[in-house]
C-alpha atoms as a PDB file:
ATOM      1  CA  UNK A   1      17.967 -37.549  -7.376  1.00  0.00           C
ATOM      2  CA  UNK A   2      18.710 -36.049  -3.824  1.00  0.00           C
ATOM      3  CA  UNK A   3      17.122 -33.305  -2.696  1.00  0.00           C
ATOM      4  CA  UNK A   4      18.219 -30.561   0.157  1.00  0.00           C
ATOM      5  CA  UNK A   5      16.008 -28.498   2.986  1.00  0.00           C
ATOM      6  CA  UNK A   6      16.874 -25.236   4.106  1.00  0.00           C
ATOM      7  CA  UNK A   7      18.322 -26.816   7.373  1.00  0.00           C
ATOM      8  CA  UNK A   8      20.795 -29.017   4.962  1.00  0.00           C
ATOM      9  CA  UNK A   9      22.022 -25.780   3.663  1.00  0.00           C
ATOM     10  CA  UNK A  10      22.571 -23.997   6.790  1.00  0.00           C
ATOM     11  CA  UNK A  11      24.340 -27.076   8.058  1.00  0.00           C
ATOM     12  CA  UNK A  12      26.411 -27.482   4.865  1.00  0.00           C
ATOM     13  CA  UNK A  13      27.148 -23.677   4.282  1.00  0.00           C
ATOM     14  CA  UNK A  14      26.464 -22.433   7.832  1.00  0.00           C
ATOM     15  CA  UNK A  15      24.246 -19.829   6.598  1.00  0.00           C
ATOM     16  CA  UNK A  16      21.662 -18.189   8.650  1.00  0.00           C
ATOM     17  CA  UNK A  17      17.797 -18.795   7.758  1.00  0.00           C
ATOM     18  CA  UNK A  18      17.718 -15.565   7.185  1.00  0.00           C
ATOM     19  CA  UNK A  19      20.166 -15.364   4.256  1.00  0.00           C
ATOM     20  CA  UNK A  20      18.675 -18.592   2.138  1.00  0.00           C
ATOM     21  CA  UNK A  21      15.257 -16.729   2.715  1.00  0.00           C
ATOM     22  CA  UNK A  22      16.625 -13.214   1.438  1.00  0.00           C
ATOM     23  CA  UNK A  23      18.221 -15.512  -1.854  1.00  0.00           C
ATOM     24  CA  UNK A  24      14.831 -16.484  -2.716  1.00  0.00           C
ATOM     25  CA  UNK A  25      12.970 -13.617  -2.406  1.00  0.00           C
ATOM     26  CA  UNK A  26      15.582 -11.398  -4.906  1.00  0.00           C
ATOM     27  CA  UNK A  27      15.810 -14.462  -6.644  1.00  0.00           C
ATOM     28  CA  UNK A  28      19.297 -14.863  -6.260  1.00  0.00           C
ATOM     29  CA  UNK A  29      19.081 -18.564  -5.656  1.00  0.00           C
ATOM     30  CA  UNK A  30      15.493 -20.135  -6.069  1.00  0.00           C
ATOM     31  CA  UNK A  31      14.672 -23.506  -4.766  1.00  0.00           C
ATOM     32  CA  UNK A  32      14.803 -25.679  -8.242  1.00  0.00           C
ATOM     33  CA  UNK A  33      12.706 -28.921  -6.962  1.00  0.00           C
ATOM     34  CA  UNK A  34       9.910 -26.799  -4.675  1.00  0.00           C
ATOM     35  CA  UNK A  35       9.743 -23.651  -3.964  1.00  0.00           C
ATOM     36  CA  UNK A  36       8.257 -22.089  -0.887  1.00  0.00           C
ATOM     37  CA  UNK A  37       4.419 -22.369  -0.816  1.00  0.00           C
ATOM     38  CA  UNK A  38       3.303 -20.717   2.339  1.00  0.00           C
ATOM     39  CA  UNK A  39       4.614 -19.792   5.818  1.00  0.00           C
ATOM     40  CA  UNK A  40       6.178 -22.783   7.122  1.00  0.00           C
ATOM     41  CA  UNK A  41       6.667 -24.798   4.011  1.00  0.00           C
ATOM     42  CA  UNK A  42       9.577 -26.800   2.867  1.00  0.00           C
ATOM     43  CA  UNK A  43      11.535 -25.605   0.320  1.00  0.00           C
ATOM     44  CA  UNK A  44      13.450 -28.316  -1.681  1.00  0.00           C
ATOM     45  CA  UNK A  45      16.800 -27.800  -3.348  1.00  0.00           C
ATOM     46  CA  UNK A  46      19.082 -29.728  -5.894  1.00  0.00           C
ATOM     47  CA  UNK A  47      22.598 -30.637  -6.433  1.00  0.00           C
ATOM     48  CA  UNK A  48      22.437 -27.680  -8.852  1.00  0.00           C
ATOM     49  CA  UNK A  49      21.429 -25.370  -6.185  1.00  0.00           C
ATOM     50  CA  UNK A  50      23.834 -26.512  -3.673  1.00  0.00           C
ATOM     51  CA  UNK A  51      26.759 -25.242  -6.275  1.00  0.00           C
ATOM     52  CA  UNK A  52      25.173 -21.915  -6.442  1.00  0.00           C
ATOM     53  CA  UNK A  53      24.912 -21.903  -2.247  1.00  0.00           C
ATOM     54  CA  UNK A  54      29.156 -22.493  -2.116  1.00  0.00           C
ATOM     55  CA  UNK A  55      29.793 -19.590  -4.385  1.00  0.00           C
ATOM     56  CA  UNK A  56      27.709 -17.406  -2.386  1.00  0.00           C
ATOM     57  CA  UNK A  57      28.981 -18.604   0.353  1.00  0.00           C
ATOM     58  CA  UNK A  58      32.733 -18.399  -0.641  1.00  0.00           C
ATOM     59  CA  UNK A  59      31.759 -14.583  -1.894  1.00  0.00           C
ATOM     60  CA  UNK A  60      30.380 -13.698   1.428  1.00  0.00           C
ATOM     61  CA  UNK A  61      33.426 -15.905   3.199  1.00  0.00           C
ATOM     62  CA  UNK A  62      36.015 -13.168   0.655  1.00  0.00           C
ATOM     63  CA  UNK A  63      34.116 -10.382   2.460  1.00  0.00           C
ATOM     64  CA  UNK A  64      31.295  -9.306  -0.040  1.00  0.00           C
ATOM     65  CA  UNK A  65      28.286  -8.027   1.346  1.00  0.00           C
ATOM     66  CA  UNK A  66      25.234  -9.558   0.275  1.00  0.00           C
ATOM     67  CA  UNK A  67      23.903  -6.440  -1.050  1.00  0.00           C
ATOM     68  CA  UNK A  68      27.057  -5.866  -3.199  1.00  0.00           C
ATOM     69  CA  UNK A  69      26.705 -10.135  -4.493  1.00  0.00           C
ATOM     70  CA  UNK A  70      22.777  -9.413  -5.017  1.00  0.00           C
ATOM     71  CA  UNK A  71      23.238  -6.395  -7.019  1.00  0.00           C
ATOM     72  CA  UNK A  72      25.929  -7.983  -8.839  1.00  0.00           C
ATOM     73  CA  UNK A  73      24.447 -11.179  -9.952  1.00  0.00           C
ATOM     74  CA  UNK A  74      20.188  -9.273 -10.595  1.00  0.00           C
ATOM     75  CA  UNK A  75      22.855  -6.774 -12.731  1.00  0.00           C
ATOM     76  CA  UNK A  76      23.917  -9.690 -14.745  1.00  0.00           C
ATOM     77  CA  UNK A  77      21.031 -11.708 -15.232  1.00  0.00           C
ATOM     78  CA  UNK A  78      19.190  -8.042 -16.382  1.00  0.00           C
ATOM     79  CA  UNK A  79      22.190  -7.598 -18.718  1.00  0.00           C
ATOM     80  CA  UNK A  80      22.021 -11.377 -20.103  1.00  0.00           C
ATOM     81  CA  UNK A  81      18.971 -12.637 -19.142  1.00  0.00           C
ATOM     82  CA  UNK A  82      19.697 -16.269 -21.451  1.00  0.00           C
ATOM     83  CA  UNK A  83      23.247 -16.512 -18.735  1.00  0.00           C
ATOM     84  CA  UNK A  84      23.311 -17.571 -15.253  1.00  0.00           C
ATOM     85  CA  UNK A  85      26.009 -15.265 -13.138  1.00  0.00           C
ATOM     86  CA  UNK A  86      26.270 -18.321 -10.658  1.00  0.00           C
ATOM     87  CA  UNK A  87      26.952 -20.995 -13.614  1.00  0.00           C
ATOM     88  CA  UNK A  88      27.754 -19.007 -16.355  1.00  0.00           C
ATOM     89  CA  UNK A  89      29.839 -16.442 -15.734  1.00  0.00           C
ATOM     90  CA  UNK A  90      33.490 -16.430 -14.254  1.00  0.00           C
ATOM     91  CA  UNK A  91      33.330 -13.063 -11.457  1.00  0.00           C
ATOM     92  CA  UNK A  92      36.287 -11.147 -10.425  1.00  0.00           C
ATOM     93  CA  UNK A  93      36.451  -8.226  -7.901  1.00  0.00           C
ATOM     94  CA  UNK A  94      39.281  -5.771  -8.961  1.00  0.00           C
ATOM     95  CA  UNK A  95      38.880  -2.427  -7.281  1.00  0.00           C
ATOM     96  CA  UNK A  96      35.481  -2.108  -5.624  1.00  0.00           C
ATOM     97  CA  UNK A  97      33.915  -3.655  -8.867  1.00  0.00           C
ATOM     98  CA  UNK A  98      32.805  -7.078  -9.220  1.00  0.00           C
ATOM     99  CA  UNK A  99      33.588  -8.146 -13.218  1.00  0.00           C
ATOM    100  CA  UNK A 100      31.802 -10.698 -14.979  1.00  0.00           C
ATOM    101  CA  UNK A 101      33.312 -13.021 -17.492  1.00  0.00           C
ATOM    102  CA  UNK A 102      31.653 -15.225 -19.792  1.00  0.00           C
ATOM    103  CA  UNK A 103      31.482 -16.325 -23.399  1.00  0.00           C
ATOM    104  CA  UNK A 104      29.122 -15.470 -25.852  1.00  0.00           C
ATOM    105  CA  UNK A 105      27.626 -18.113 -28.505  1.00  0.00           C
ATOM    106  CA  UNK A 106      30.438 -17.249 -31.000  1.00  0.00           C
ATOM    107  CA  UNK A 107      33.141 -18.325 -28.420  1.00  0.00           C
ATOM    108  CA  UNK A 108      34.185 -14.545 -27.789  1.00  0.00           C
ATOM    109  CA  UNK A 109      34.882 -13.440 -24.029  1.00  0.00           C
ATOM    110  CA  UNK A 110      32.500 -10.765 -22.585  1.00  0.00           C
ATOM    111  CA  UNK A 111      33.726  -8.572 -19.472  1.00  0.00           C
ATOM    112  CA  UNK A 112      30.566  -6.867 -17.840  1.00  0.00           C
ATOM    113  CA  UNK A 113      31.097  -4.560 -15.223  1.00  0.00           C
ATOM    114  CA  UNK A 114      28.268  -5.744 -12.533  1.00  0.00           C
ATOM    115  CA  UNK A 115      27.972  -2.590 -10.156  1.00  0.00           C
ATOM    116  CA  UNK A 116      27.610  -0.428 -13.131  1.00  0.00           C
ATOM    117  CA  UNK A 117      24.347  -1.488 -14.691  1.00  0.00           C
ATOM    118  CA  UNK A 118      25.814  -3.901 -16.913  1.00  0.00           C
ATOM    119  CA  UNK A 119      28.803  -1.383 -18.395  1.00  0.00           C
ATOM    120  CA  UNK A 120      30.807  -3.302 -20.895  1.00  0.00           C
ATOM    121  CA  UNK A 121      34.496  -3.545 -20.167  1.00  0.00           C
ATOM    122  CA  UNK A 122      36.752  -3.909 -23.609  1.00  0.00           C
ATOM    123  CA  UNK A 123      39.339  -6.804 -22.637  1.00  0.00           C
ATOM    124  CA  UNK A 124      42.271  -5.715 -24.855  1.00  0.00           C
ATOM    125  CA  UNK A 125      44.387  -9.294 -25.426  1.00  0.00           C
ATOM    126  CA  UNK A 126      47.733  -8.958 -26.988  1.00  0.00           C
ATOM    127  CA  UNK A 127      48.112 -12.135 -28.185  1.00  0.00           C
ATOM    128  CA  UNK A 128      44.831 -12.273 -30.042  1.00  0.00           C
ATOM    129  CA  UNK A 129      46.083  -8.712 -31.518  1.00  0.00           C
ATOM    130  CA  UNK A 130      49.860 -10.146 -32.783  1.00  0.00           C
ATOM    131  CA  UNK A 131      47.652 -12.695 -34.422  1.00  0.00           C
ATOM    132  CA  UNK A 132      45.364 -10.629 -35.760  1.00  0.00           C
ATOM    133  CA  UNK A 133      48.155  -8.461 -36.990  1.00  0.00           C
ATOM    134  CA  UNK A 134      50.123 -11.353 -38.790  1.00  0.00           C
ATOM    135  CA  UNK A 135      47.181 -12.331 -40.333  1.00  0.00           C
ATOM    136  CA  UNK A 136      46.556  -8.862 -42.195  1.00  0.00           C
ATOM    137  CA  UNK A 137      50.558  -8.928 -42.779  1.00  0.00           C
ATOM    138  CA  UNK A 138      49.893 -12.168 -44.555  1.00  0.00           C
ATOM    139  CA  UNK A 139      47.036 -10.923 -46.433  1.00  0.00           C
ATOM    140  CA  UNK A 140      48.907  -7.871 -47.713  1.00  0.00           C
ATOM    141  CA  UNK A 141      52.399  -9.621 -48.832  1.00  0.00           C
ATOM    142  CA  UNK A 142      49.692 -12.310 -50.763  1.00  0.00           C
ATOM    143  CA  UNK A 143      48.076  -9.504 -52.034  1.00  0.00           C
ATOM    144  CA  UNK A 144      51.417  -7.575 -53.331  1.00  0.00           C
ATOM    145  CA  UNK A 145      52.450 -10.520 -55.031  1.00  0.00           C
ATOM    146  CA  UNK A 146      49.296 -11.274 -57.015  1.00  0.00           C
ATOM    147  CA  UNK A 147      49.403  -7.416 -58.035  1.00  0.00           C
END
């Protein structure tokens, strides 16, 4: 198993000290192998870790603040505290908001709304609807004729 220092993420991401530091302490991204114990100690990182590091760092590359990606992802992990917003969920900025996307045990899509406390948004899917809608159709002409 490898395992990555602070100073491998800063080379790798080019991310200041400062920013892995503010991660861990709003638990954004903790350290999964050891977390700091102490000024000056190591913190140690996994594979795992380093995927969460390139989304942040591809949010914050797109021009998201770091308050707006903290608030987001604490938002979501409030919200759905069994999901993780940097492996679980699919986000999507559209108009100042930052949606997240992610499916629920019985396979259905969930839109959250991540600046808003966790408002739902209702994806409407037309497809899913004209199937939906055939289906009753189907159910009423079987009905008819059995009548």
């Amino acid at each position: 198993m490898h395992v990555y220092t602070a100073a491998d993420i800063k080379q790798i991401y080019k991310l200041k000290q400062k920013q892995i530091d503010d991660l861990d302490k709003s638990s954004v991204i903790k350290p999964s192998i050891r977390p700091a114990q102490g000024k000056g100690s190591q913190r140690l990182y996994s594979f795992e870790d380093l995927l969460a590091f390139r989304f942040i760092k591809q949010l914050l590359d797109a021009q998201w603040s770091m308050k707006i990606i903290k608030t987001a992802i604490q938002n979501l992990r409030t919200i759905l505290p069994d999901k993780d917003p940097l492996r679980d969920f699919v986000l999507l900025s559209i108009n100042g908001s930052i949606i997240g996307r992610c499916a629920t045990e019985e396979g259905q899509s969930l839109l959250i709304d991540a600046l808003s406390q966790g408002q739902l948004v209702m994806p409407i899917i037309l497809s899913e609807i004209r199937e939906k809608v055939i289906q009753d159709v189907q159910l009423l002409d079987s009905s008819q004729i059995h009548a």
